[in-house]
N, C-alpha and C. Protein backbone atom coordinates (compact mmCIF):
# COMPACT_ATOMS: atom_id res chain seq x y z
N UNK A 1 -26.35 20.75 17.55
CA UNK A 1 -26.64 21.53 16.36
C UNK A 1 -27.95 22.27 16.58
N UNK A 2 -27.91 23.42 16.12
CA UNK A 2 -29.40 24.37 16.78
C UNK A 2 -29.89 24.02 15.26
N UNK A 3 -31.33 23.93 15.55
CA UNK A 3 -32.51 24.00 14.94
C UNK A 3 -32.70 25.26 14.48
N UNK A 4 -33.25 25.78 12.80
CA UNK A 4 -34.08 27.21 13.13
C UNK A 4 -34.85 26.77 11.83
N UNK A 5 -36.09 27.51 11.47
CA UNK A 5 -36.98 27.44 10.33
C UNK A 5 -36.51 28.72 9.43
N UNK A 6 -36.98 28.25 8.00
CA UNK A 6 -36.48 28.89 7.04
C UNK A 6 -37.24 31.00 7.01
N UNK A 7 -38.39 31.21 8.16
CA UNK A 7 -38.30 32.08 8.64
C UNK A 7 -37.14 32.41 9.65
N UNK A 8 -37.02 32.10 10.31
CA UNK A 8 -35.84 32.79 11.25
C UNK A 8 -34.48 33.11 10.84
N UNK A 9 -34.17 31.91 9.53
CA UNK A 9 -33.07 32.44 8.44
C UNK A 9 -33.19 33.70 8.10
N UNK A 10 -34.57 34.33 7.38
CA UNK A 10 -34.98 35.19 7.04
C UNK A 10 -34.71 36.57 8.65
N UNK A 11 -35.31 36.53 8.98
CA UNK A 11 -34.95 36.96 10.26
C UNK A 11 -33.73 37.39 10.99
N UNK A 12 -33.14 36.20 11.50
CA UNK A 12 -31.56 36.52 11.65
C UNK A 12 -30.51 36.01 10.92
N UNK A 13 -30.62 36.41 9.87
CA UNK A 13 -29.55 36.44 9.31
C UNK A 13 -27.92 36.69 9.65
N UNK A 14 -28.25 37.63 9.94
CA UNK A 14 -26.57 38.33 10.37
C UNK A 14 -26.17 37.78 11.37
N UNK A 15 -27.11 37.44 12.71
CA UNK A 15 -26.60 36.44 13.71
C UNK A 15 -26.28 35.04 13.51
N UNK A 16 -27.29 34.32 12.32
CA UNK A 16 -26.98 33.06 12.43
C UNK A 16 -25.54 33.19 11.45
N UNK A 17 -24.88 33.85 10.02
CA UNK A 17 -23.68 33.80 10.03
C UNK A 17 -22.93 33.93 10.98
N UNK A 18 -23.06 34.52 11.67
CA UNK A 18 -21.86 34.73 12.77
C UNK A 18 -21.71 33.80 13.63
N UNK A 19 -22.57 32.99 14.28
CA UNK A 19 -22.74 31.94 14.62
C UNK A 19 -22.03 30.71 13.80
N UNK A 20 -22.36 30.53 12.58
CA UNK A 20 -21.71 29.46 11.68
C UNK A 20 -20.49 29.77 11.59
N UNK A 21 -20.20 31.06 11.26
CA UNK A 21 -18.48 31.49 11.33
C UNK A 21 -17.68 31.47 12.20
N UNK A 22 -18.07 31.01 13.71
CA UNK A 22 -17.56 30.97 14.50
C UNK A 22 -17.83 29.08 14.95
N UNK A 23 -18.13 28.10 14.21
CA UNK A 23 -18.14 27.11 14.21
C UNK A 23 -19.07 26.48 14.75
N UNK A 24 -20.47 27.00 14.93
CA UNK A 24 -21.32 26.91 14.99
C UNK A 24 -22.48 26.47 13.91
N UNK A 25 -22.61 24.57 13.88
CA UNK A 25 -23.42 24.26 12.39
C UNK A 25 -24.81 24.20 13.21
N UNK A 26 -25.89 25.04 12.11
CA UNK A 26 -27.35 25.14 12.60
C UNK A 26 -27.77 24.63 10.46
N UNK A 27 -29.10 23.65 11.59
CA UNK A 27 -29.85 22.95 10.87
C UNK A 27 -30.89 23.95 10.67
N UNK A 28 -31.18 24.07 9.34
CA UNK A 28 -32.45 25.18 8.44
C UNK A 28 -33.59 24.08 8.06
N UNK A 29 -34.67 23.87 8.68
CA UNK A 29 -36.07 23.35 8.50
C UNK A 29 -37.08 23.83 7.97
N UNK A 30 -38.08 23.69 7.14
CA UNK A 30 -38.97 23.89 6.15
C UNK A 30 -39.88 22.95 6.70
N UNK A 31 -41.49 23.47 7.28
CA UNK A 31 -42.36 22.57 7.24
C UNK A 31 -42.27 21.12 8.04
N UNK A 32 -41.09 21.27 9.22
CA UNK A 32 -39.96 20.49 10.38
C UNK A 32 -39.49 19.58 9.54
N UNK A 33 -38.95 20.06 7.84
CA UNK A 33 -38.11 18.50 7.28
C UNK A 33 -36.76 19.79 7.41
N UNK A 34 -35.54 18.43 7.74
CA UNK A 34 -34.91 19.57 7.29
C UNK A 34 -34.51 19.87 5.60
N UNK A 35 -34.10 20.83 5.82
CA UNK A 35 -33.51 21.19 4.60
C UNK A 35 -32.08 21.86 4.35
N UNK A 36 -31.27 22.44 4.68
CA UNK A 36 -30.08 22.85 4.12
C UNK A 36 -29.06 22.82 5.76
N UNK A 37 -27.73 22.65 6.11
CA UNK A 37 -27.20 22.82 7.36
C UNK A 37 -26.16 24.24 6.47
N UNK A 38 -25.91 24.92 7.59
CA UNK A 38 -25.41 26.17 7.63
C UNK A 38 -23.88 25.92 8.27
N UNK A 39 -22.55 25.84 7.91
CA UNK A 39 -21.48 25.59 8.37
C UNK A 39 -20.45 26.72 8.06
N UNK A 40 -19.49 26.67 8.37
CA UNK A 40 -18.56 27.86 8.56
C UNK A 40 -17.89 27.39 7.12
N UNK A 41 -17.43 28.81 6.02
CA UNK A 41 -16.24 28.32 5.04
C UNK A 41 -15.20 27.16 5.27
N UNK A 42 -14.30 27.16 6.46
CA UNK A 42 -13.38 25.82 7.15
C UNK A 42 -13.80 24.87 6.67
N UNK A 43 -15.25 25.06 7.63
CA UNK A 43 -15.58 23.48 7.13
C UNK A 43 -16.40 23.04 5.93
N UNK A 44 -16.50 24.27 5.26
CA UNK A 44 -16.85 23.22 3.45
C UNK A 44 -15.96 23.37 3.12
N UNK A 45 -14.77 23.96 3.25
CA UNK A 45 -13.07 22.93 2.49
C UNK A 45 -12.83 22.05 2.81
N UNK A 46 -13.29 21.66 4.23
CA UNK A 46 -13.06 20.59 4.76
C UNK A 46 -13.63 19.23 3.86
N UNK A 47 -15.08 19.62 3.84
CA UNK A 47 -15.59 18.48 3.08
C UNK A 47 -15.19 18.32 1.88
N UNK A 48 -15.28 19.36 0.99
CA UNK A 48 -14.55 19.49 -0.22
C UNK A 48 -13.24 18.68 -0.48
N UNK A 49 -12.34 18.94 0.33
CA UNK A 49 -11.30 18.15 0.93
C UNK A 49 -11.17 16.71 0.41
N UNK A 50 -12.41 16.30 0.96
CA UNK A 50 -12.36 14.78 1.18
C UNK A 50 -12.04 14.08 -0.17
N UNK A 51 -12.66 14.70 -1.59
CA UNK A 51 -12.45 14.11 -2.50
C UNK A 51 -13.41 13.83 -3.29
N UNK A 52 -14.51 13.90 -2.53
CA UNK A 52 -15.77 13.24 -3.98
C UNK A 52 -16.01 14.34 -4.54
N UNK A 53 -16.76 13.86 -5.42
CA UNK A 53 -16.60 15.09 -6.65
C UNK A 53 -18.02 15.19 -6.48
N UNK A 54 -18.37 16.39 -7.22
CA UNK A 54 -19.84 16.39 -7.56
C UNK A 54 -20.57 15.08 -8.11
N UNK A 55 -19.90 14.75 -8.60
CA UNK A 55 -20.63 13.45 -10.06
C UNK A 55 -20.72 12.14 -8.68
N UNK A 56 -19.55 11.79 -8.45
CA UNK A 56 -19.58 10.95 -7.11
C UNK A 56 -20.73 11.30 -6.06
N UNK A 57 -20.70 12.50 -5.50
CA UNK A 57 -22.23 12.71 -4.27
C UNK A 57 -23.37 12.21 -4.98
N UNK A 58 -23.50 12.70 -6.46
CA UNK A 58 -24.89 12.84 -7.02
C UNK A 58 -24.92 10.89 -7.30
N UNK A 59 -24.02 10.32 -7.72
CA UNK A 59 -24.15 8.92 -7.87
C UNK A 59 -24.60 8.26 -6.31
N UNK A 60 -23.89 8.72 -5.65
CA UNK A 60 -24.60 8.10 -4.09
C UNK A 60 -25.54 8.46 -3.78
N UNK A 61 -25.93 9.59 -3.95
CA UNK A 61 -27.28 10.03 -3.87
C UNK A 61 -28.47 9.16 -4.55
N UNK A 62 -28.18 9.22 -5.60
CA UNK A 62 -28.80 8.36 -6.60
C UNK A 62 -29.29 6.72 -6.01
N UNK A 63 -27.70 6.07 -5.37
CA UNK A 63 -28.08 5.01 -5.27
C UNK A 63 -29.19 4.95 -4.07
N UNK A 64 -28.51 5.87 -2.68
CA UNK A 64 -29.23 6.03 -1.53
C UNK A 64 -30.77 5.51 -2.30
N UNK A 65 -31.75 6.96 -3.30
CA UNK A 65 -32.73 6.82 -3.79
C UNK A 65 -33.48 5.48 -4.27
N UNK A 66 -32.38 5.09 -5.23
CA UNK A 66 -32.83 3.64 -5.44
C UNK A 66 -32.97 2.28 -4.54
N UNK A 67 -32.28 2.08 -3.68
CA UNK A 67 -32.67 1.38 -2.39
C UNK A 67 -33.41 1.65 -1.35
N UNK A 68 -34.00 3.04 -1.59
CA UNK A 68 -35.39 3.22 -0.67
C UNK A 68 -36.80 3.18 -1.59
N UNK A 69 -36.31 3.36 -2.91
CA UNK A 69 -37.40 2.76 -3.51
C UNK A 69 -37.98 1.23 -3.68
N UNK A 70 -36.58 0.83 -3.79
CA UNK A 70 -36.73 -0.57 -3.86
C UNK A 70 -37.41 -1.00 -2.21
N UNK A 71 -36.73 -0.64 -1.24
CA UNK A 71 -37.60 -0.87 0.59
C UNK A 71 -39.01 -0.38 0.47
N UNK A 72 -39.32 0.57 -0.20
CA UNK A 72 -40.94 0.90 -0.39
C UNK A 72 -41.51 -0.44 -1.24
N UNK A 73 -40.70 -0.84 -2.06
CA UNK A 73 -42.23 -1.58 -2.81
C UNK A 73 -41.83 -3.08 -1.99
N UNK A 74 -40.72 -3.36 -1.63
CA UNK A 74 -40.63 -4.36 -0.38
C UNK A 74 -41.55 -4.08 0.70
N UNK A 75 -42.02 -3.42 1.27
CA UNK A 75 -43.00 -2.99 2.21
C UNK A 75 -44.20 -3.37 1.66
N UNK A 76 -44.52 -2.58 0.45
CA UNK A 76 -45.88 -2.74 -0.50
C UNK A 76 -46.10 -3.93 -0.57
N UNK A 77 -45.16 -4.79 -0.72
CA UNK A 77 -46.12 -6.21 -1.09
C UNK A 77 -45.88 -6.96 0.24
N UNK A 78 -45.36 -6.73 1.08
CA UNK A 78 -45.31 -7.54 2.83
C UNK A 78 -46.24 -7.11 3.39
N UNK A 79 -47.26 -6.20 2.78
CA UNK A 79 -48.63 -5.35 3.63
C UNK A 79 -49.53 -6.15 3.36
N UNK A 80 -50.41 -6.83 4.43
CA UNK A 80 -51.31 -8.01 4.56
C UNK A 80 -52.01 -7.34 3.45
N UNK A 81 -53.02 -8.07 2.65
CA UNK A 81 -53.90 -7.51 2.27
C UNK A 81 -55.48 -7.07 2.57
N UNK A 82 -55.96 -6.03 2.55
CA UNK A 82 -56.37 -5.41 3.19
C UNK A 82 -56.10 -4.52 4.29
N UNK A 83 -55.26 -4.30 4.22
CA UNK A 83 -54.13 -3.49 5.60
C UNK A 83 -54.35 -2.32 5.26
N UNK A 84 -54.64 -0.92 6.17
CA UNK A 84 -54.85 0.52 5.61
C UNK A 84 -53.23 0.90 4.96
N UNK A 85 -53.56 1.81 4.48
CA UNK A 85 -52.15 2.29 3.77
C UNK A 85 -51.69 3.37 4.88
N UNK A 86 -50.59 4.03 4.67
CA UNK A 86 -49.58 5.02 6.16
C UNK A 86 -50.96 5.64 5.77
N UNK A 87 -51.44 6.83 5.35
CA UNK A 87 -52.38 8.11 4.97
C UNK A 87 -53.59 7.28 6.33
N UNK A 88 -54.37 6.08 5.99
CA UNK A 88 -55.56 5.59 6.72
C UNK A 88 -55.18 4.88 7.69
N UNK A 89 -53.71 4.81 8.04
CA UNK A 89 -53.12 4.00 8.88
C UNK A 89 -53.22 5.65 10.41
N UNK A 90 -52.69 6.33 9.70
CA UNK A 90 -52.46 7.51 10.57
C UNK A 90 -53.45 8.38 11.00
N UNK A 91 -54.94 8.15 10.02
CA UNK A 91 -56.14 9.07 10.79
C UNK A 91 -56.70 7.95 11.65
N UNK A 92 -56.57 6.52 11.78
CA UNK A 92 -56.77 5.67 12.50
C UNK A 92 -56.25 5.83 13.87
N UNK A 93 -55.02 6.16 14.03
CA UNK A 93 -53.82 6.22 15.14
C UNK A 93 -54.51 7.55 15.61
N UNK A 94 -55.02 8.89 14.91
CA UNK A 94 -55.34 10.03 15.57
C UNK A 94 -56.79 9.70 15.83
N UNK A 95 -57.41 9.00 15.27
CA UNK A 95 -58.95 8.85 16.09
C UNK A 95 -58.54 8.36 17.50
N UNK A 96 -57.88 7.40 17.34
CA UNK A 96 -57.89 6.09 18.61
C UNK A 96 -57.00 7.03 19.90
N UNK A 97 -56.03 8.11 19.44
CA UNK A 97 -55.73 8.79 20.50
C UNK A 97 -56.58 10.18 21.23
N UNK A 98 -57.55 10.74 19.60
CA UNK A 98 -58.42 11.49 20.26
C UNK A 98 -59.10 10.65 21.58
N UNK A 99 -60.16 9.60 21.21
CA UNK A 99 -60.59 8.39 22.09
C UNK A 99 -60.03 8.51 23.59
N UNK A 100 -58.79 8.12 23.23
CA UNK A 100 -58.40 7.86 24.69
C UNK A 100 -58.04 9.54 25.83
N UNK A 101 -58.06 10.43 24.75
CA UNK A 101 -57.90 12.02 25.40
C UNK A 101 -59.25 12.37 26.37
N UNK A 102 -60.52 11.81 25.35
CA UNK A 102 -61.72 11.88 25.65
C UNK A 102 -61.76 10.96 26.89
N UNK A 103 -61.90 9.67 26.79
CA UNK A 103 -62.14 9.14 28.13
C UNK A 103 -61.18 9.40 29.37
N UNK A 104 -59.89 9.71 28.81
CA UNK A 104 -59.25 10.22 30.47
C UNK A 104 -59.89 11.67 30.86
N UNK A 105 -60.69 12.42 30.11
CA UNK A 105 -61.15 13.59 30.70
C UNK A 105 -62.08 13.39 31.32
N UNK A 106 -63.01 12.03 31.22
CA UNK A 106 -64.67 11.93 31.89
C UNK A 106 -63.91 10.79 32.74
N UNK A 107 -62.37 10.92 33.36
CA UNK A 107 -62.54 9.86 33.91
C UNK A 107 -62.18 8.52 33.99
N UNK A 108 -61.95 8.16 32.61
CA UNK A 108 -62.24 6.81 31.80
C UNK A 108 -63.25 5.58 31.85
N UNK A 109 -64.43 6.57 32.15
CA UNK A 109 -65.86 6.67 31.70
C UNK A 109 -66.05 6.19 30.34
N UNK A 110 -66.07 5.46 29.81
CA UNK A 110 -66.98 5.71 28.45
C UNK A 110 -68.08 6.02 27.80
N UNK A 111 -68.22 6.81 26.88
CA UNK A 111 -70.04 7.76 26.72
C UNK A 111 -71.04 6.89 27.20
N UNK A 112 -72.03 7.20 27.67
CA UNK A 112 -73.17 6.23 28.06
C UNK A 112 -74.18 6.51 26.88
């Protein structure tokens, strides 16, 4: 499945339909989440096809939501206390790899 950002939608347009119309599904990304897949008419009858209804996706959807909320606050309280949160967990992980960028350049020297 090709990748493109919601500029290049903008952009090629006319190629990437033609591409999807010819059975070609490309993934549309925003900010690298994705966001929308691009498929040929065929195949949204296809899915259509299958049977769930609107009300049905949006209920699974729904539940999907509610069992990752519920795994978040399962996480929340299995986090030692005092443990950084993801946000101080992750400028931690980018100090400690700046660190190690730095000492393989002198070497792996450490500052004197």
């Amino acid at each position: 499945m090709r990748t493109v950002t919601a500029l290049d939608v903008r952009r090629h347009l006319g190629e990437l339909l033609d591409a999807a119309s010819a059975g070609e599904r490309i993934l549309i990304e925003r900010d690298h989440r994705p966001m929308a897949v691009l498929i040929s008419v065929e195949e949204a009858e296809q899915l259509d096809e299958l049977g769930e209804t609107r009300e049905e996706r949006m209920k699974r959807v729904h539940e999907a939501m509610d069992r990752l909320q519920a795994l978040a606050k399962q996480m929340a309280k299995n986090r030692p206390p005092g443990a950084p949160g993801a946000v101080e967990s992750i400028r931690l992980d980018r100090e400690e790899r700046t660190d190690q960028v730095l000492r393989a350049a002198r070497g792996g020297r450490d500052p004197e």
